[in-house]
C-alpha atoms as a PDB file:
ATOM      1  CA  UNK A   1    -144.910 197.141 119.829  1.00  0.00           C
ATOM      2  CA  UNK A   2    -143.731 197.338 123.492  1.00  0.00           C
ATOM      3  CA  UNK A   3    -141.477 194.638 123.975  1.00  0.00           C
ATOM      4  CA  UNK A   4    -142.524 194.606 127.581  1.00  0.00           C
ATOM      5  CA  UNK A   5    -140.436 191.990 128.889  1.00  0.00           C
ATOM      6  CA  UNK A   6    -137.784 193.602 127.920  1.00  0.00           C
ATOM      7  CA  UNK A   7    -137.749 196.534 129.618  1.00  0.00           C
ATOM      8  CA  UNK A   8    -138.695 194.595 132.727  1.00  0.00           C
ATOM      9  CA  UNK A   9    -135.512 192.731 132.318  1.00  0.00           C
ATOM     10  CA  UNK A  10    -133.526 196.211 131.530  1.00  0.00           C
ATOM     11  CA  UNK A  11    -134.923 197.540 134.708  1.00  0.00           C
ATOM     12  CA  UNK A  12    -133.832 195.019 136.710  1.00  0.00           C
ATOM     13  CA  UNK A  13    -130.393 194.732 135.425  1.00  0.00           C
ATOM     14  CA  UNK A  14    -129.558 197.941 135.758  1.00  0.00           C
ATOM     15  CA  UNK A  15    -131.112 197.959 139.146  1.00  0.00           C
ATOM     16  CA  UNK A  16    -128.904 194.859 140.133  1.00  0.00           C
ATOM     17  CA  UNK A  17    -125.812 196.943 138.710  1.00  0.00           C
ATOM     18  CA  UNK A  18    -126.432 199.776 140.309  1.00  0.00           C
ATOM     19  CA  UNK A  19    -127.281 199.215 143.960  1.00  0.00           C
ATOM     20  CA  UNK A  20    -125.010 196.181 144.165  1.00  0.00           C
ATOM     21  CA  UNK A  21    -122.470 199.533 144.398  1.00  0.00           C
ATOM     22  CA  UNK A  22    -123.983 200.386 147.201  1.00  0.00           C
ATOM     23  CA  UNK A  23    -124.612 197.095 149.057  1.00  0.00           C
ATOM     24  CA  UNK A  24    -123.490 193.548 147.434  1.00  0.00           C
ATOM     25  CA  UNK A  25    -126.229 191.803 148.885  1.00  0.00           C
ATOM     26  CA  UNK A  26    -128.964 194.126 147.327  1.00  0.00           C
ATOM     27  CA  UNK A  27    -130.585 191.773 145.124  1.00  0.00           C
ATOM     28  CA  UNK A  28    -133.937 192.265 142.398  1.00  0.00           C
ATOM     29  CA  UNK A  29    -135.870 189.050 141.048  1.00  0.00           C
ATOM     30  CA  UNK A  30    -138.554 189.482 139.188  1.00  0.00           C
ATOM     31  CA  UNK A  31    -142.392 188.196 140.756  1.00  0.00           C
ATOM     32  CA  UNK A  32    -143.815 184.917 139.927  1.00  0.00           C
ATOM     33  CA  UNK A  33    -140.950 183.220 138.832  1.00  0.00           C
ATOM     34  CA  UNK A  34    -140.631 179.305 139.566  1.00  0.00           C
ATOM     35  CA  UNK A  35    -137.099 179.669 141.782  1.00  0.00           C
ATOM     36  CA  UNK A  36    -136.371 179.571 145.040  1.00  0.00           C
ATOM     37  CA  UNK A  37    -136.277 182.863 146.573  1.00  0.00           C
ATOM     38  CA  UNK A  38    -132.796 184.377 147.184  1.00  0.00           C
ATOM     39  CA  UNK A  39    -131.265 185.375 150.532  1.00  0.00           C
ATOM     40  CA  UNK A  40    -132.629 188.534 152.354  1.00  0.00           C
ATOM     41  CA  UNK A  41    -132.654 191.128 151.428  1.00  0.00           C
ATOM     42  CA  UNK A  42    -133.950 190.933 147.966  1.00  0.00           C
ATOM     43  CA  UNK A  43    -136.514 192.908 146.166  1.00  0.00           C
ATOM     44  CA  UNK A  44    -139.426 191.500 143.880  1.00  0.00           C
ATOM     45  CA  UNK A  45    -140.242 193.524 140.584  1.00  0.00           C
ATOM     46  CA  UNK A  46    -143.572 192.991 139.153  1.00  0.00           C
ATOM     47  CA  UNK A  47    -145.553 194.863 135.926  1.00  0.00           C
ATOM     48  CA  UNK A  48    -149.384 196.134 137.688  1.00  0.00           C
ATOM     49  CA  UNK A  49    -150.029 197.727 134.169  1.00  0.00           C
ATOM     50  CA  UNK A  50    -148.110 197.454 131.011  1.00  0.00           C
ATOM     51  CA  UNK A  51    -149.316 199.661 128.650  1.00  0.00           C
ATOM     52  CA  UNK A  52    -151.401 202.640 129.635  1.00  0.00           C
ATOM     53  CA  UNK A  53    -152.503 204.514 126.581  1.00  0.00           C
ATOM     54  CA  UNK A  54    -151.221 208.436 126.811  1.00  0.00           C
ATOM     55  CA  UNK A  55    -152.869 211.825 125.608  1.00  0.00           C
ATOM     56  CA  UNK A  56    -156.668 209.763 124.562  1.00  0.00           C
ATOM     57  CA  UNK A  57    -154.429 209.122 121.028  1.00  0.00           C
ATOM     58  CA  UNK A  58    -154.601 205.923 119.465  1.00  0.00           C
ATOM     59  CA  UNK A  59    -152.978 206.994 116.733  1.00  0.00           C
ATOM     60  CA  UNK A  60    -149.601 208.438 117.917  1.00  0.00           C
ATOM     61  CA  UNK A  61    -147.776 209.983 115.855  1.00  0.00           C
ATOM     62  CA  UNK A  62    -146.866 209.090 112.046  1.00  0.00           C
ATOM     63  CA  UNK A  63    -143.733 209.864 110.292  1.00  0.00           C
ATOM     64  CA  UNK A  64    -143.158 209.143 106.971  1.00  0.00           C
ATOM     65  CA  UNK A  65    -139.768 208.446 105.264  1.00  0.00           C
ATOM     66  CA  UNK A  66    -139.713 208.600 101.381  1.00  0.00           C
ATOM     67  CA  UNK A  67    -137.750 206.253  99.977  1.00  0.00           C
ATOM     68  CA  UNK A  68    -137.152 204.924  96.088  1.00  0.00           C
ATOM     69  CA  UNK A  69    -139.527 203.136  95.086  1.00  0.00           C
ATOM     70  CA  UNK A  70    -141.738 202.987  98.501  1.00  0.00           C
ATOM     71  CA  UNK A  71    -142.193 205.122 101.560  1.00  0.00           C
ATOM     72  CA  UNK A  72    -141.450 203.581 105.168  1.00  0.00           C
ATOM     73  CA  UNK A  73    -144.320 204.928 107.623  1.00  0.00           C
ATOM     74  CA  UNK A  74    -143.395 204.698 111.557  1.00  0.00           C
ATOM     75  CA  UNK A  75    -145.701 205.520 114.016  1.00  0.00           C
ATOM     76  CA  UNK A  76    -144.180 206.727 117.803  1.00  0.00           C
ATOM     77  CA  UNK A  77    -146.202 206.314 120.213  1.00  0.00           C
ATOM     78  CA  UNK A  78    -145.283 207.158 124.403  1.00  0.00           C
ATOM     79  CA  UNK A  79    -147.058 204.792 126.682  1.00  0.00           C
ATOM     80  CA  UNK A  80    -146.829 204.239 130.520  1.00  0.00           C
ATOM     81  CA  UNK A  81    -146.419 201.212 132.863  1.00  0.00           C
ATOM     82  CA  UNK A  82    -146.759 200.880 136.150  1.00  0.00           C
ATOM     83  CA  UNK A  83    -143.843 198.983 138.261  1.00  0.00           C
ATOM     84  CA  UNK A  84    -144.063 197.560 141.623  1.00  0.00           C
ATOM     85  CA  UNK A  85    -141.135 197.050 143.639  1.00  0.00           C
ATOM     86  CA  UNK A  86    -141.266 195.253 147.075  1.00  0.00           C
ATOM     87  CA  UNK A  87    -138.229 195.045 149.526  1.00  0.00           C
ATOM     88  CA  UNK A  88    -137.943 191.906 151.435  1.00  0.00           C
ATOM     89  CA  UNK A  89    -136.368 190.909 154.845  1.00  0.00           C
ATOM     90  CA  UNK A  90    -136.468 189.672 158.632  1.00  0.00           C
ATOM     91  CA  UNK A  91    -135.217 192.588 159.379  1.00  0.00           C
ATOM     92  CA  UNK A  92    -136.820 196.248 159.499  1.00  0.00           C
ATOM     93  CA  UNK A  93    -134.204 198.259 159.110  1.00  0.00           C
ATOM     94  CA  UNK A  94    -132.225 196.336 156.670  1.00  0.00           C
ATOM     95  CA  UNK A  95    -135.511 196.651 154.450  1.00  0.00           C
ATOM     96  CA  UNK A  96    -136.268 200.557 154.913  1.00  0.00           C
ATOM     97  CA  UNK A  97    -132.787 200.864 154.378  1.00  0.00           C
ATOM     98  CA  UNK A  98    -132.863 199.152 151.373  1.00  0.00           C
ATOM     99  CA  UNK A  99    -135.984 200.507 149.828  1.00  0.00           C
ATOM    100  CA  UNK A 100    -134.484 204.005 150.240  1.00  0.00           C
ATOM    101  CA  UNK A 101    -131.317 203.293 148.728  1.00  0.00           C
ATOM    102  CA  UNK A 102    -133.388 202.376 145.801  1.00  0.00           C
ATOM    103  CA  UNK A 103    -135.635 205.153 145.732  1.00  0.00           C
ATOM    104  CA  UNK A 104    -132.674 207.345 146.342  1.00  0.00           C
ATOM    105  CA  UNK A 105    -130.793 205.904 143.270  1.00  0.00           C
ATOM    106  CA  UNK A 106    -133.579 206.292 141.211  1.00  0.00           C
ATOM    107  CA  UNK A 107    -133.754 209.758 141.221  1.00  0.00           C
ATOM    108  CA  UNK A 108    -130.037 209.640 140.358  1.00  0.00           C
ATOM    109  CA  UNK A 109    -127.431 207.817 138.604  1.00  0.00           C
ATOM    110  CA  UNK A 110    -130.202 204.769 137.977  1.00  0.00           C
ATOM    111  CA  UNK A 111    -132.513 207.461 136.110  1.00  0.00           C
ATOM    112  CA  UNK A 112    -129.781 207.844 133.825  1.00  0.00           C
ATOM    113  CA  UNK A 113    -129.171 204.173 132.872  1.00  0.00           C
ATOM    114  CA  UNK A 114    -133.041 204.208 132.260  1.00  0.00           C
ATOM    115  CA  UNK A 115    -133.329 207.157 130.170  1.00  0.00           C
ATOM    116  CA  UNK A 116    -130.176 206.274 128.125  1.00  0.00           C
ATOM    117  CA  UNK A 117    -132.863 202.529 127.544  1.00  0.00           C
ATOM    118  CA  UNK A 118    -135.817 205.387 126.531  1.00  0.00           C
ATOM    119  CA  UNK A 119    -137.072 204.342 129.824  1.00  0.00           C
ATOM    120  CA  UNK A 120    -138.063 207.525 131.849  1.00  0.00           C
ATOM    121  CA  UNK A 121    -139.521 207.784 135.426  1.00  0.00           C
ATOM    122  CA  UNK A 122    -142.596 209.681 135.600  1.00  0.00           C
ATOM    123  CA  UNK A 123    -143.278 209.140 139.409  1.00  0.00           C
ATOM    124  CA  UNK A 124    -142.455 207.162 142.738  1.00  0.00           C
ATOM    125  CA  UNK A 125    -144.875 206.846 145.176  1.00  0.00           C
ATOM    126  CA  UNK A 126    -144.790 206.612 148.588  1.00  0.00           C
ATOM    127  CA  UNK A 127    -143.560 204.192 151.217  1.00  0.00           C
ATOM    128  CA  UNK A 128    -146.030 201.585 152.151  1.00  0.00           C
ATOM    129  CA  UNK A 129    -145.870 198.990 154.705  1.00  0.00           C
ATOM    130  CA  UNK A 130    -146.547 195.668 153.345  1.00  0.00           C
ATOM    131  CA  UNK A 131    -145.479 193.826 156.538  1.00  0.00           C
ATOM    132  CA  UNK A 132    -147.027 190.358 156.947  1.00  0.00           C
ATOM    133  CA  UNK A 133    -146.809 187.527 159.789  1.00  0.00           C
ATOM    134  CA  UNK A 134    -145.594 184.055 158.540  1.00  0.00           C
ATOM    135  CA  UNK A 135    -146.724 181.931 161.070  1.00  0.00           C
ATOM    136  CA  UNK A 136    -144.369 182.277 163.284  1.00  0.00           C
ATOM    137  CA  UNK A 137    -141.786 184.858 161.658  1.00  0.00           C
ATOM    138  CA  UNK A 138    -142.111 188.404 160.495  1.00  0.00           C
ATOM    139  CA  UNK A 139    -141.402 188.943 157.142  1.00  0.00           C
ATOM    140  CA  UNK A 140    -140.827 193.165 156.662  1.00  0.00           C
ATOM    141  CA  UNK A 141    -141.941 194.189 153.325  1.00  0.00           C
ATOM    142  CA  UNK A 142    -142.192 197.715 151.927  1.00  0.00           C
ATOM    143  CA  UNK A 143    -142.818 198.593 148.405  1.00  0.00           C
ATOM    144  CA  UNK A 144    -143.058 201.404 146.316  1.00  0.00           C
ATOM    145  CA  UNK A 145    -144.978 201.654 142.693  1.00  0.00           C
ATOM    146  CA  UNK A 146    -143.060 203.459 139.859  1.00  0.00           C
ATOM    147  CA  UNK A 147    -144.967 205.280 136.616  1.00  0.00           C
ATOM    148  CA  UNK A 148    -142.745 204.972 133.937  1.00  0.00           C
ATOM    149  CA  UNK A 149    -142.737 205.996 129.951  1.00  0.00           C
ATOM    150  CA  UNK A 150    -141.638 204.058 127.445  1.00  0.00           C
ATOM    151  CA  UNK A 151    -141.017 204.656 123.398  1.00  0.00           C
ATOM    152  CA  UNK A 152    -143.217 202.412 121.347  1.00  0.00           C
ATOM    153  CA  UNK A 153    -141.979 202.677 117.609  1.00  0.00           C
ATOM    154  CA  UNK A 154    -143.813 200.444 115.150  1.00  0.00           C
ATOM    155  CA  UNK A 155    -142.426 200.364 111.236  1.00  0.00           C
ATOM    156  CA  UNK A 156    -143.716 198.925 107.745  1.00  0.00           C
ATOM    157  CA  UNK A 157    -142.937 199.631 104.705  1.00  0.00           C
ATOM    158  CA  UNK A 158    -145.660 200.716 101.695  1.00  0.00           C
ATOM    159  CA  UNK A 159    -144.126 199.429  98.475  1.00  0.00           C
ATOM    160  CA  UNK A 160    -145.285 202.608  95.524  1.00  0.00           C
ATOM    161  CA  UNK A 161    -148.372 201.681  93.434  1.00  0.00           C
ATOM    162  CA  UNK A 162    -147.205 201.825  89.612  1.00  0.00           C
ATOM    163  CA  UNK A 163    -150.244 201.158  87.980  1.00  0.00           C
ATOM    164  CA  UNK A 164    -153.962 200.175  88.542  1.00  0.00           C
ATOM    165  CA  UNK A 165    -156.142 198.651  86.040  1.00  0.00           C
ATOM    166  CA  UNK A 166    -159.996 199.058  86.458  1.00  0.00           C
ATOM    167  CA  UNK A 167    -162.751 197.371  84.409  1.00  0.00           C
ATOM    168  CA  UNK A 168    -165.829 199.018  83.601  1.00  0.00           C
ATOM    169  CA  UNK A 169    -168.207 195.863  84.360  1.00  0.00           C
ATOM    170  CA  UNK A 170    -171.223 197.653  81.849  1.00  0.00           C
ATOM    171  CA  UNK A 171    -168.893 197.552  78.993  1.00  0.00           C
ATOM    172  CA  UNK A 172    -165.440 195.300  79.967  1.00  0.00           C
ATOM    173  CA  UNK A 173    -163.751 198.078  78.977  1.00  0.00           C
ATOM    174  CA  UNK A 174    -160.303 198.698  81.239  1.00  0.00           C
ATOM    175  CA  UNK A 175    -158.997 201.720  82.264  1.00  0.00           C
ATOM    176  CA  UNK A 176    -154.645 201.664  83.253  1.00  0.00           C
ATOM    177  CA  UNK A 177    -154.088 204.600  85.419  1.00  0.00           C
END
């Protein structure tokens, strides 16, 4: 199965790594954690959907490996998930400008750390303005939503059937085949 916490914690590293390069103070937490929240800027990651079924196959696709004395089945399957990233900040431009560093790095050098992880961007959507009024303060947020794909590769093993024995309940008679 999906081992959807980790890829949420891949994405965010690599995230972190990358557009700390660009700005130091670029920073990615993911949502509903019990932690104070960092400095602004920072950006909150959060899973809407983790595993959206592709192609109407529950099945995916089986491959089987022969081996000795048993044959190891492994079944591939290509789901989606749906990422939300919001940019936080007192500060409009510092946000914008951070949300389209991100955006921008995405369709770069961060694709490339996530497909190398079997983690590939199917799309971005747009900006949205998820500005809201804390009492007092504003607090500028903007977000984007990212479709991704992810490899789901599930294994077992099927040990080879030597022998089965059947008995004939009309006669207890037992047939080895």
């Amino acid at each position: 199965m999906v081992n959807i916490v980790g890829i949420w914690n891949k994405i965010n590293s690599i995230l972190n790594v990358n557009l700390r390069e660009i700005n130091p103070s670029y920073k990615f937490i993911k949502s509903n954690n019990i932690a104070n929240l960092p400095t602004y800027p920072y950006c909150v990651t959060n899973i809407i959907t983790a595993y959206i079924q592709d192609k109407d196959d529950i099945k995916g696709t089986i491959i089987e490996h022969p081996m000795e004395n048993s044959v190891k089945l492994q079944r591939i399957e290509e789901p989606q998930m749906t990422i939300s990233l919001n940019f936080y900040s007192n500060n409009r431009e510092e946000c914008l400008t951070f949300l389209d560093s991100t955006v921008s790095s995405l369709k770069t050098n961060t694709k490339w750390g996530l497909t190398e992880n079997d983690i590939i961007i199917i799309a971005i959507t747009g900006f949205t303005d998820r500005t809201f009024v804390m009492e007092t303060d504003y607090v500028y947020q903007y977000g984007v939503d990212m479709r991704i794909r992810v490899l789901d590769i599930t294994e077992m093993q099927v040990e080879q059937i030597e022998k089965i024995s059947l008995v004939d309940k009309n006669s207890d008679n037992t047939i080895i085949i």
